[in-house]
PDB file of N, CA and C in Angstrom:
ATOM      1  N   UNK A   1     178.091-151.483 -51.162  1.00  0.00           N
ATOM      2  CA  UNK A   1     178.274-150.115 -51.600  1.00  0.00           C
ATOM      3  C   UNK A   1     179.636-150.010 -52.248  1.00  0.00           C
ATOM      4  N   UNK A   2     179.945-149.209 -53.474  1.00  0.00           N
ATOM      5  CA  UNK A   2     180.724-149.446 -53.891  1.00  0.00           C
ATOM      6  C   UNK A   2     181.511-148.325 -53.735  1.00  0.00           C
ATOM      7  N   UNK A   3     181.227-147.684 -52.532  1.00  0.00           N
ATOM      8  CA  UNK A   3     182.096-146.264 -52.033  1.00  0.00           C
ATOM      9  C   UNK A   3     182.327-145.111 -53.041  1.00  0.00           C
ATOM     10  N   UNK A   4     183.243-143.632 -52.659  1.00  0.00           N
ATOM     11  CA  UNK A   4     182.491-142.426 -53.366  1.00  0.00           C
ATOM     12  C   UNK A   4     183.096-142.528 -54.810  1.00  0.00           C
ATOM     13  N   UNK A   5     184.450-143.538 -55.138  1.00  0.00           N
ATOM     14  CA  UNK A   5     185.143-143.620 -56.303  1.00  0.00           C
ATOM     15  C   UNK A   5     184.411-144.569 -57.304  1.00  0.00           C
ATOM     16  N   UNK A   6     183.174-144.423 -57.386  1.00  0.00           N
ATOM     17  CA  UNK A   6     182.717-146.198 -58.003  1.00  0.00           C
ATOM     18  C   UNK A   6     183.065-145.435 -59.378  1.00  0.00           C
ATOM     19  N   UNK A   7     182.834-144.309 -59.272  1.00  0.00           N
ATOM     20  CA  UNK A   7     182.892-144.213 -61.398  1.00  0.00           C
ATOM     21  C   UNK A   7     184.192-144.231 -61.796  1.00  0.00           C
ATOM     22  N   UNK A   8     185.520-144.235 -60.926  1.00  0.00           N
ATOM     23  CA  UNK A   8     186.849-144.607 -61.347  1.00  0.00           C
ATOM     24  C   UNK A   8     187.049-145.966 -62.038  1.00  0.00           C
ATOM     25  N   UNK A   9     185.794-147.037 -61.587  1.00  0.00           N
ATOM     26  CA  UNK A   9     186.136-148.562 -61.795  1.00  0.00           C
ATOM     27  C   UNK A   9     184.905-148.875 -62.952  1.00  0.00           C
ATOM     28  N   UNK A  10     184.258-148.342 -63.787  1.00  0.00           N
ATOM     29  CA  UNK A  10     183.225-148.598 -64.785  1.00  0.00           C
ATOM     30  C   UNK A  10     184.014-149.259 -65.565  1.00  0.00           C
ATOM     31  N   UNK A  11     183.216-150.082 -66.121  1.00  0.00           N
ATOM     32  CA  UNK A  11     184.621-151.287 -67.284  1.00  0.00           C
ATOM     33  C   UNK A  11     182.804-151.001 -68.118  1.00  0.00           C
ATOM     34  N   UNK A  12     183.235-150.299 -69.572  1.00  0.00           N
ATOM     35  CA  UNK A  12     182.253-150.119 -71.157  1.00  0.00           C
ATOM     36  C   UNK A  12     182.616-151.187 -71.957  1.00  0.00           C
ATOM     37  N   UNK A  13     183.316-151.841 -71.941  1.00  0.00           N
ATOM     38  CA  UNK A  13     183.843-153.051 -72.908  1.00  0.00           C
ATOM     39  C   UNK A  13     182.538-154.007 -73.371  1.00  0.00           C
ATOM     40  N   UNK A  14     182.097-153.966 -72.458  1.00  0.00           N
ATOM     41  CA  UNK A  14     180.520-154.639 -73.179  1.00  0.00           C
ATOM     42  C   UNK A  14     179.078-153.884 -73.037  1.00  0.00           C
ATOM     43  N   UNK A  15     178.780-152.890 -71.939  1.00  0.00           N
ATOM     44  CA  UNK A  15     177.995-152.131 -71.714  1.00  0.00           C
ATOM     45  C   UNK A  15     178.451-150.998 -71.656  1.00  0.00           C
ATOM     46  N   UNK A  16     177.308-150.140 -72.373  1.00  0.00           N
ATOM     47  CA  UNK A  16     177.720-148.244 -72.451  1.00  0.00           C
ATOM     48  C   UNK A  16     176.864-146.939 -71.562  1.00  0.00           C
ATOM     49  N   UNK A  17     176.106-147.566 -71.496  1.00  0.00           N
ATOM     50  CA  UNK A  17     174.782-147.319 -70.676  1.00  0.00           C
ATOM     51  C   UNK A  17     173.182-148.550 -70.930  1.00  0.00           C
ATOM     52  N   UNK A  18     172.875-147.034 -70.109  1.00  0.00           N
ATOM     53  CA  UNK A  18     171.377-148.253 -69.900  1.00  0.00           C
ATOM     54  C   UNK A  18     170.479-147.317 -70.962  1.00  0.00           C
ATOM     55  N   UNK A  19     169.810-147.295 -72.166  1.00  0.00           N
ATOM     56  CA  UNK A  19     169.134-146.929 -73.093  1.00  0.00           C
ATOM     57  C   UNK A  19     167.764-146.730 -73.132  1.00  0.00           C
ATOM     58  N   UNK A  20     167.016-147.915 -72.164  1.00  0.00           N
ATOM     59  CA  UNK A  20     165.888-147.421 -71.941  1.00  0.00           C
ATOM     60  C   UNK A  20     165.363-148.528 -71.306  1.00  0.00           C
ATOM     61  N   UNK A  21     164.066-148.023 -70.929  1.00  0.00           N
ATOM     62  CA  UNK A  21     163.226-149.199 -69.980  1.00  0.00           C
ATOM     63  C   UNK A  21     161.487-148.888 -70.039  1.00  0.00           C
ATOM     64  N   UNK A  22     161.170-149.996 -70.107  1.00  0.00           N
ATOM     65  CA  UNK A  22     159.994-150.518 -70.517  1.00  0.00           C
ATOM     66  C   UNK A  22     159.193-150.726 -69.571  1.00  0.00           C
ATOM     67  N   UNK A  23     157.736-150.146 -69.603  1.00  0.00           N
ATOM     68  CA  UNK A  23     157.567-149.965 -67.980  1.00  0.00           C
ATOM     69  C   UNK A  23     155.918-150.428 -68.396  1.00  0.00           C
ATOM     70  N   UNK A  24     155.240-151.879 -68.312  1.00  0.00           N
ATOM     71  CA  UNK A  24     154.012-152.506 -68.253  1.00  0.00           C
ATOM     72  C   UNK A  24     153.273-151.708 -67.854  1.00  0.00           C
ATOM     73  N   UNK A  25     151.650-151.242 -68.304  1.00  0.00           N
ATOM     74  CA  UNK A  25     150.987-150.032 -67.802  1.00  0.00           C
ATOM     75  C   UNK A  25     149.195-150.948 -68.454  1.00  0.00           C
ATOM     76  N   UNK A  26     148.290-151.048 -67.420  1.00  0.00           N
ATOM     77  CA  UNK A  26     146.772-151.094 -67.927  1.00  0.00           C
ATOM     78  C   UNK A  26     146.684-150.599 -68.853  1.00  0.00           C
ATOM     79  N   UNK A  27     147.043-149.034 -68.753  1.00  0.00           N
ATOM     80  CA  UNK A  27     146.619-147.715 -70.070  1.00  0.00           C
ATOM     81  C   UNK A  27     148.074-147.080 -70.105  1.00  0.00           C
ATOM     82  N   UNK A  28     149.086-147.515 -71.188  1.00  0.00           N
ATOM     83  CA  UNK A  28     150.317-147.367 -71.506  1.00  0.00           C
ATOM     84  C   UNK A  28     150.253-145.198 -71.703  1.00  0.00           C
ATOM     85  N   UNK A  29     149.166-144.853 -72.212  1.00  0.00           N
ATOM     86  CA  UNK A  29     148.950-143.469 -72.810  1.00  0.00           C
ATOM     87  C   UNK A  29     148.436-142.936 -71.336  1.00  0.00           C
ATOM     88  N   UNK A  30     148.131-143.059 -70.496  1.00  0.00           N
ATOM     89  CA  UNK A  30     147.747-142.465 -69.303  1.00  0.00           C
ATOM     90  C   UNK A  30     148.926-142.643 -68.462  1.00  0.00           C
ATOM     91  N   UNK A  31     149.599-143.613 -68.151  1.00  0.00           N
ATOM     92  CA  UNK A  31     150.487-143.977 -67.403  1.00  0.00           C
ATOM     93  C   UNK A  31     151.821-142.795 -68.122  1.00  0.00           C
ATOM     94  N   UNK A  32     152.138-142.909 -69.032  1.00  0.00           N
ATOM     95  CA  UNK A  32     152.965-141.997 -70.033  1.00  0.00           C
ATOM     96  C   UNK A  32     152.836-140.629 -69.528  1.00  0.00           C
ATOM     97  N   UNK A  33     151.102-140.150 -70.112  1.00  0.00           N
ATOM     98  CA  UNK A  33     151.339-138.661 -69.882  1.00  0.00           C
ATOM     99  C   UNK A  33     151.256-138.399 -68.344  1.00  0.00           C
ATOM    100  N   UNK A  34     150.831-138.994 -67.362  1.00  0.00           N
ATOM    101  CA  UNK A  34     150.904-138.936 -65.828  1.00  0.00           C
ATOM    102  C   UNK A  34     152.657-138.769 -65.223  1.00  0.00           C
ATOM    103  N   UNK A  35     153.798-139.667 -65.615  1.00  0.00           N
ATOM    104  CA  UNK A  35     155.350-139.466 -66.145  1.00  0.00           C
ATOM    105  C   UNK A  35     155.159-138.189 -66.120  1.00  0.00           C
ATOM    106  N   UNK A  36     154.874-137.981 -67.586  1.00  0.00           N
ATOM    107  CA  UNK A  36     155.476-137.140 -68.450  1.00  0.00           C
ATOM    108  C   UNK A  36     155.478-135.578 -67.454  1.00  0.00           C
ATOM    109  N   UNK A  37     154.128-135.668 -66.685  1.00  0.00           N
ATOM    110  CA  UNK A  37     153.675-134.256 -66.402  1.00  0.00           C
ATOM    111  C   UNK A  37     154.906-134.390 -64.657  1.00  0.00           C
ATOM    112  N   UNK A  38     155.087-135.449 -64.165  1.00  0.00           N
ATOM    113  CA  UNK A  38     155.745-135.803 -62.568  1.00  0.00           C
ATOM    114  C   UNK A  38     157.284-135.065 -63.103  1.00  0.00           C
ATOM    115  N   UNK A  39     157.910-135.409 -64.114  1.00  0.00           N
ATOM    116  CA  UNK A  39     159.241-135.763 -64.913  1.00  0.00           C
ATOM    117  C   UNK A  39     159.317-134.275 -65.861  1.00  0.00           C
ATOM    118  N   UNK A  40     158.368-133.597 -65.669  1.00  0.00           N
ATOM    119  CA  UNK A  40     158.639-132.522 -66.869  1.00  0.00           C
ATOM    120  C   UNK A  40     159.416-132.734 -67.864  1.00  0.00           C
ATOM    121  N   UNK A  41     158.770-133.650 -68.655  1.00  0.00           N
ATOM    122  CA  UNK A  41     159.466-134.027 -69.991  1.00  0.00           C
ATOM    123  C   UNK A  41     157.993-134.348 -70.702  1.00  0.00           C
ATOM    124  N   UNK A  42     158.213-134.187 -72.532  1.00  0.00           N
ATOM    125  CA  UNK A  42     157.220-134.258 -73.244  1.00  0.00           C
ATOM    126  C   UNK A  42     157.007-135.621 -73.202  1.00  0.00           C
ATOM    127  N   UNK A  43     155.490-136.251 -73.484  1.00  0.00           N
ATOM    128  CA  UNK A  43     155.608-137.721 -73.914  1.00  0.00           C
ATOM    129  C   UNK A  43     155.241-137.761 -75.327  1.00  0.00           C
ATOM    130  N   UNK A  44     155.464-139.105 -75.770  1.00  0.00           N
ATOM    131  CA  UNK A  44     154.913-139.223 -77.192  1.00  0.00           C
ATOM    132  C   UNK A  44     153.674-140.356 -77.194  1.00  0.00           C
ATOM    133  N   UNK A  45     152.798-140.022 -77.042  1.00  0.00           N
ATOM    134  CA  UNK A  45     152.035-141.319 -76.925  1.00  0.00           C
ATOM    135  C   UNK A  45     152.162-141.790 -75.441  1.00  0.00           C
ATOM    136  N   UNK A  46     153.555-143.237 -75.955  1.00  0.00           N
ATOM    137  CA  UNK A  46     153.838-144.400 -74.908  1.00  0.00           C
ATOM    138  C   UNK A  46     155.009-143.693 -74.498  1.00  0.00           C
ATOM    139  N   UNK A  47     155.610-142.747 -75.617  1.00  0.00           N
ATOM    140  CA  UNK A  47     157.339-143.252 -74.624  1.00  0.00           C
ATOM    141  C   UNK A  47     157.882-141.488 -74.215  1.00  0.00           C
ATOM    142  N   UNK A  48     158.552-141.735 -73.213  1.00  0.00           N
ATOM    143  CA  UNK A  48     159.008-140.127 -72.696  1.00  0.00           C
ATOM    144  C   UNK A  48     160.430-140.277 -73.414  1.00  0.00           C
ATOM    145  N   UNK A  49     161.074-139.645 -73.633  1.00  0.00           N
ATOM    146  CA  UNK A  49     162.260-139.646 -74.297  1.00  0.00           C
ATOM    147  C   UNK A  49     163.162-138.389 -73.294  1.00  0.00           C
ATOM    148  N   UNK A  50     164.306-138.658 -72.717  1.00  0.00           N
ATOM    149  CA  UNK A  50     165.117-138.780 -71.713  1.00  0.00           C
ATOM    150  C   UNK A  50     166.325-137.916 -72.832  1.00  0.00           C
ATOM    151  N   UNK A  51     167.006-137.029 -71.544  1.00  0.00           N
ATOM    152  CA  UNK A  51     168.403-136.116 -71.581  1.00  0.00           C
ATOM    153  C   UNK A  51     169.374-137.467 -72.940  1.00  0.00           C
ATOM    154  N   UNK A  52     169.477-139.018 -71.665  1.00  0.00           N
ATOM    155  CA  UNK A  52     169.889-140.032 -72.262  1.00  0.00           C
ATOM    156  C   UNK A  52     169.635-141.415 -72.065  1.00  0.00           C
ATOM    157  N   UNK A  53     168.161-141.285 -72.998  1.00  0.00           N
ATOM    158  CA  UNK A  53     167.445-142.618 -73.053  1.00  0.00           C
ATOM    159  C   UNK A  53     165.702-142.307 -72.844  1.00  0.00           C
ATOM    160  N   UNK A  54     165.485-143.445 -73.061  1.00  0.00           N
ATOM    161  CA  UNK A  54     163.654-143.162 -73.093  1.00  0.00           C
ATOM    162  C   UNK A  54     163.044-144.135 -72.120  1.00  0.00           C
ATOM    163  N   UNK A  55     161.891-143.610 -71.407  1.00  0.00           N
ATOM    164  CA  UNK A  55     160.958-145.026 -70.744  1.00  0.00           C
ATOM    165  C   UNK A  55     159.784-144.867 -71.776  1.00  0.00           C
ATOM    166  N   UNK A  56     159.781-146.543 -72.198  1.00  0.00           N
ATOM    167  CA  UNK A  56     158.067-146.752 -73.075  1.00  0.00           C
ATOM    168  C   UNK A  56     157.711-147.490 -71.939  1.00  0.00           C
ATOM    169  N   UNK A  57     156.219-146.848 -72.698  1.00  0.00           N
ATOM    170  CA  UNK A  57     154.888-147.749 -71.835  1.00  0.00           C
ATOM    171  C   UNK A  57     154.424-148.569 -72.480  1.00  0.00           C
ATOM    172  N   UNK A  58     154.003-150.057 -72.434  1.00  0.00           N
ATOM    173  CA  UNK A  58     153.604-150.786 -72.666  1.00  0.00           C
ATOM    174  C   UNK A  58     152.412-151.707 -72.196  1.00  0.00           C
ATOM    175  N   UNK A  59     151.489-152.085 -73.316  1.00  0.00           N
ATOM    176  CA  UNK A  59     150.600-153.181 -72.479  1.00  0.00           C
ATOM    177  C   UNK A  59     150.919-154.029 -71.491  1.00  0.00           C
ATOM    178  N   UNK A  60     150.362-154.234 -70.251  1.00  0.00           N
ATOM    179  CA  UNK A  60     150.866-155.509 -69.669  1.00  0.00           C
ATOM    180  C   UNK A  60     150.487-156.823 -70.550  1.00  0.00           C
ATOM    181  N   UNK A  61     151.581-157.729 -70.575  1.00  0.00           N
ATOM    182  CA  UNK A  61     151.542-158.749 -71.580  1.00  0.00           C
ATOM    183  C   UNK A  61     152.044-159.795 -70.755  1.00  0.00           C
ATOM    184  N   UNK A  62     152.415-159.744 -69.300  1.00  0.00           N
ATOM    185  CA  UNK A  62     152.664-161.505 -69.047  1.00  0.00           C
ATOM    186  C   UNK A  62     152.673-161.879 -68.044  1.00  0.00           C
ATOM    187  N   UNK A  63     151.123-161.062 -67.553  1.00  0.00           N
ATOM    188  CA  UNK A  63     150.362-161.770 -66.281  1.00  0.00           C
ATOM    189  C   UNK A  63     150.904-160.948 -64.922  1.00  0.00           C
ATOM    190  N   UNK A  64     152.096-160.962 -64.877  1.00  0.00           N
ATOM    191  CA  UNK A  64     152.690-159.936 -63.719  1.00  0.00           C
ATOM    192  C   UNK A  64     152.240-158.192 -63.580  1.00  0.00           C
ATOM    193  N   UNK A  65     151.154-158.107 -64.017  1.00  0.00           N
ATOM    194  CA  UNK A  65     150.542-157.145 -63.610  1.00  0.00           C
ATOM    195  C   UNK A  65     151.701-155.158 -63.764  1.00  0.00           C
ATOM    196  N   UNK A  66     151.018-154.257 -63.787  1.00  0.00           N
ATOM    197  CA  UNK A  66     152.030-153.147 -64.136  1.00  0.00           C
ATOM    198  C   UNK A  66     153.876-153.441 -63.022  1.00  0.00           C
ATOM    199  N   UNK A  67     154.295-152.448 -64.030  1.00  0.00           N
ATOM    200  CA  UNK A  67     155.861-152.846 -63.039  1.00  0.00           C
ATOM    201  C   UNK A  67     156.768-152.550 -64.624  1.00  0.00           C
ATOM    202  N   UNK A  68     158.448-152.702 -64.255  1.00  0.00           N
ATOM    203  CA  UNK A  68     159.112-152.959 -65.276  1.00  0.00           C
ATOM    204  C   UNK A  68     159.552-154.048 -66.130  1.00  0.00           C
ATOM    205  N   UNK A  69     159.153-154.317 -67.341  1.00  0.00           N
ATOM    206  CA  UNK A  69     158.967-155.521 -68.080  1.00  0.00           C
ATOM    207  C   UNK A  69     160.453-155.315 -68.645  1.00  0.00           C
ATOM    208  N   UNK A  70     161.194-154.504 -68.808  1.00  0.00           N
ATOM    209  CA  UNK A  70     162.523-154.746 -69.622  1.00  0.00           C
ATOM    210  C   UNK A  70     163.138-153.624 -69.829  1.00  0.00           C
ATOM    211  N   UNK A  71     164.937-153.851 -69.724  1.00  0.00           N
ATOM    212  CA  UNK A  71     165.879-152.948 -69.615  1.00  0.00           C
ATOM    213  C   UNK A  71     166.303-152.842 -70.644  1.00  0.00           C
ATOM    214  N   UNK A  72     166.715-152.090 -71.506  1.00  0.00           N
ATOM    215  CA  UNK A  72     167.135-152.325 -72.832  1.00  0.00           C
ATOM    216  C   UNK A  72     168.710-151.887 -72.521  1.00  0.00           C
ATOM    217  N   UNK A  73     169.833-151.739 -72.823  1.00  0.00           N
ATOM    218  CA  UNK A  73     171.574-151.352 -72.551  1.00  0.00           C
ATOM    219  C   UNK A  73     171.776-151.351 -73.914  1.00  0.00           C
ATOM    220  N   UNK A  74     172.762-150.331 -74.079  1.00  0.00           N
ATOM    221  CA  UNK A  74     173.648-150.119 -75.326  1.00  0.00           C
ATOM    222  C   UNK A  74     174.937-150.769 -74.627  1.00  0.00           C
ATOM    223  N   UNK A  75     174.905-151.698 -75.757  1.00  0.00           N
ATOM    224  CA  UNK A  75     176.357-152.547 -75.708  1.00  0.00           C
ATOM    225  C   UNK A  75     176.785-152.972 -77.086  1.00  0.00           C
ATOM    226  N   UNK A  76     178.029-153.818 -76.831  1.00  0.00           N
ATOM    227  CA  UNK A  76     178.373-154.271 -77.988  1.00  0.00           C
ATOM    228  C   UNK A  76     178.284-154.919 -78.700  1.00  0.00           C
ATOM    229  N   UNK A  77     177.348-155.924 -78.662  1.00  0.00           N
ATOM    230  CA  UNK A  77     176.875-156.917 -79.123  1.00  0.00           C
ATOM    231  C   UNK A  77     175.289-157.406 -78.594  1.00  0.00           C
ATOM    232  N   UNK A  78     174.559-157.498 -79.633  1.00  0.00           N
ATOM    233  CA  UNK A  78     173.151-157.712 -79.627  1.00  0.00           C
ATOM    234  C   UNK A  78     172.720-159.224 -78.196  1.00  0.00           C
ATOM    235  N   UNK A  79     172.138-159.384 -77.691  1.00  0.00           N
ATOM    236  CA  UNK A  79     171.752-160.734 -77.036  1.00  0.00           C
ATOM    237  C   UNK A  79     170.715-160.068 -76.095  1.00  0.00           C
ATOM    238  N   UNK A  80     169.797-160.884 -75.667  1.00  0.00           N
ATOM    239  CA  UNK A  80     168.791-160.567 -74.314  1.00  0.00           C
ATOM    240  C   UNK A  80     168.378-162.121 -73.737  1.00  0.00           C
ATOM    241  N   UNK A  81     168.319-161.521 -72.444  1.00  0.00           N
ATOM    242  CA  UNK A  81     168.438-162.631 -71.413  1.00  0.00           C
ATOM    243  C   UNK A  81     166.964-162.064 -70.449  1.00  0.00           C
ATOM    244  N   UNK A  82     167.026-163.143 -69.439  1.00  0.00           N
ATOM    245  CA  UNK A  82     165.611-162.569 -68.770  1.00  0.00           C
ATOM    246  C   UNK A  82     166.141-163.068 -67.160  1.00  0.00           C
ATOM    247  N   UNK A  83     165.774-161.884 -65.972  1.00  0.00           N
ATOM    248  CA  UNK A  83     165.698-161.894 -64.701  1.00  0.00           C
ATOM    249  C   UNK A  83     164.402-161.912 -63.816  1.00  0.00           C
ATOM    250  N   UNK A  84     164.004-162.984 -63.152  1.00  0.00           N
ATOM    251  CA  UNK A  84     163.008-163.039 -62.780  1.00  0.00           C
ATOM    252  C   UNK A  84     161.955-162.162 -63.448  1.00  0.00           C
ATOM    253  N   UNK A  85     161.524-162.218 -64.337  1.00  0.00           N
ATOM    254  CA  UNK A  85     160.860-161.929 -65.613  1.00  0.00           C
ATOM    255  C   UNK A  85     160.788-160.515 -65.956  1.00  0.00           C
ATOM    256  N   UNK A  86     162.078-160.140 -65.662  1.00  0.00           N
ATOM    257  CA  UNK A  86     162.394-158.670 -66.538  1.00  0.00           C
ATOM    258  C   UNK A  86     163.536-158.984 -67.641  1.00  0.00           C
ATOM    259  N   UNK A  87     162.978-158.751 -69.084  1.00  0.00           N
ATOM    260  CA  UNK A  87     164.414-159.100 -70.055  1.00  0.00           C
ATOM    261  C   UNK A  87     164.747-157.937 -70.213  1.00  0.00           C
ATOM    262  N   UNK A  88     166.062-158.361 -70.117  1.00  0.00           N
ATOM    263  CA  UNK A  88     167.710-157.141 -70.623  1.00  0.00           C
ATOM    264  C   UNK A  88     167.928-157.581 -72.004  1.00  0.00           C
ATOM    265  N   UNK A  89     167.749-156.430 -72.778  1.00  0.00           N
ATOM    266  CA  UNK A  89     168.076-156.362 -74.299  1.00  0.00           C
ATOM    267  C   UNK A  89     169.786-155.252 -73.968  1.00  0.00           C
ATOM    268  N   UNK A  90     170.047-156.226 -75.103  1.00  0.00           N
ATOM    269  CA  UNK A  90     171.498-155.635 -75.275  1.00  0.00           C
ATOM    270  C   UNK A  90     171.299-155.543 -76.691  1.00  0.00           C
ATOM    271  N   UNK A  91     171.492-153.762 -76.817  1.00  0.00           N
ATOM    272  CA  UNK A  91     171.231-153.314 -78.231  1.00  0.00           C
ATOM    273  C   UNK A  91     172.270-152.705 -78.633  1.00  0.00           C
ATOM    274  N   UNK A  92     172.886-153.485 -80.083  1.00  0.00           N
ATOM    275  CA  UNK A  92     174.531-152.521 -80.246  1.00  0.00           C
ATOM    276  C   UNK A  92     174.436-151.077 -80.816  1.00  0.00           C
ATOM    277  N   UNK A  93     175.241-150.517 -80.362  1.00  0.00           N
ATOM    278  CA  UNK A  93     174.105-149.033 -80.483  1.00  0.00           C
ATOM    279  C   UNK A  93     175.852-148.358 -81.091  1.00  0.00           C
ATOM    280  N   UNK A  94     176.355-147.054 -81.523  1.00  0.00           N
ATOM    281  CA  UNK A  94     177.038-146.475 -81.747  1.00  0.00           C
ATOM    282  C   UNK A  94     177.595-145.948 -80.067  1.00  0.00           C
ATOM    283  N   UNK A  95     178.836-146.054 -80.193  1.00  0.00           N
ATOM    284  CA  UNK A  95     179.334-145.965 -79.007  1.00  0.00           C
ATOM    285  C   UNK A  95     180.080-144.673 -79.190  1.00  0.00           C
TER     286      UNK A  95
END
């Protein structure tokens, strides 16, 4: 736990936030508007679009069944890496 001061110690130098996340769905458009209606926020289709940031829905595509397939972060420099098979996109975004 990083006790009640943790937002005194945030270091942005390479990450700015977290931008969005990608969330594997059977039926990406059902899974969405089911969100959308829990979250009182509009959907578009796949993706709910957030105060700051969006969750898309996506086909499941790699066997691991629904769940979160990928974090996307606004940072400073483009690269994506993968965690026990969730990839982190680092998207350089306007800071």
């Amino acid at each position: 736990w990083a006790g009640p001061g943790w937002r005194d110690h945030i270091c942005t130098a390479v990450v700015h936030a977290i931008s969005a996340v990608e969330i594997q769905a059977e039926d990406p458009e059902a899974m969405a508007s089911r969100w959308s209606e829990v979250l009182g926020c509009s959907a578009d289709r796949t993706t709910i679009i957030l105060d700051e940031g969006e969750i898309r829905f996506v086909e499941v595509a790699d066997g691991r069944g629904e769940g979160v397939s990928a974090v996307e972060l606004a940072a400073a420099q483009a690269g994506e890496l993968e965690i026990s098979g969730v990839r982190i996109l680092l998207a350089p975004q306007a800071g």
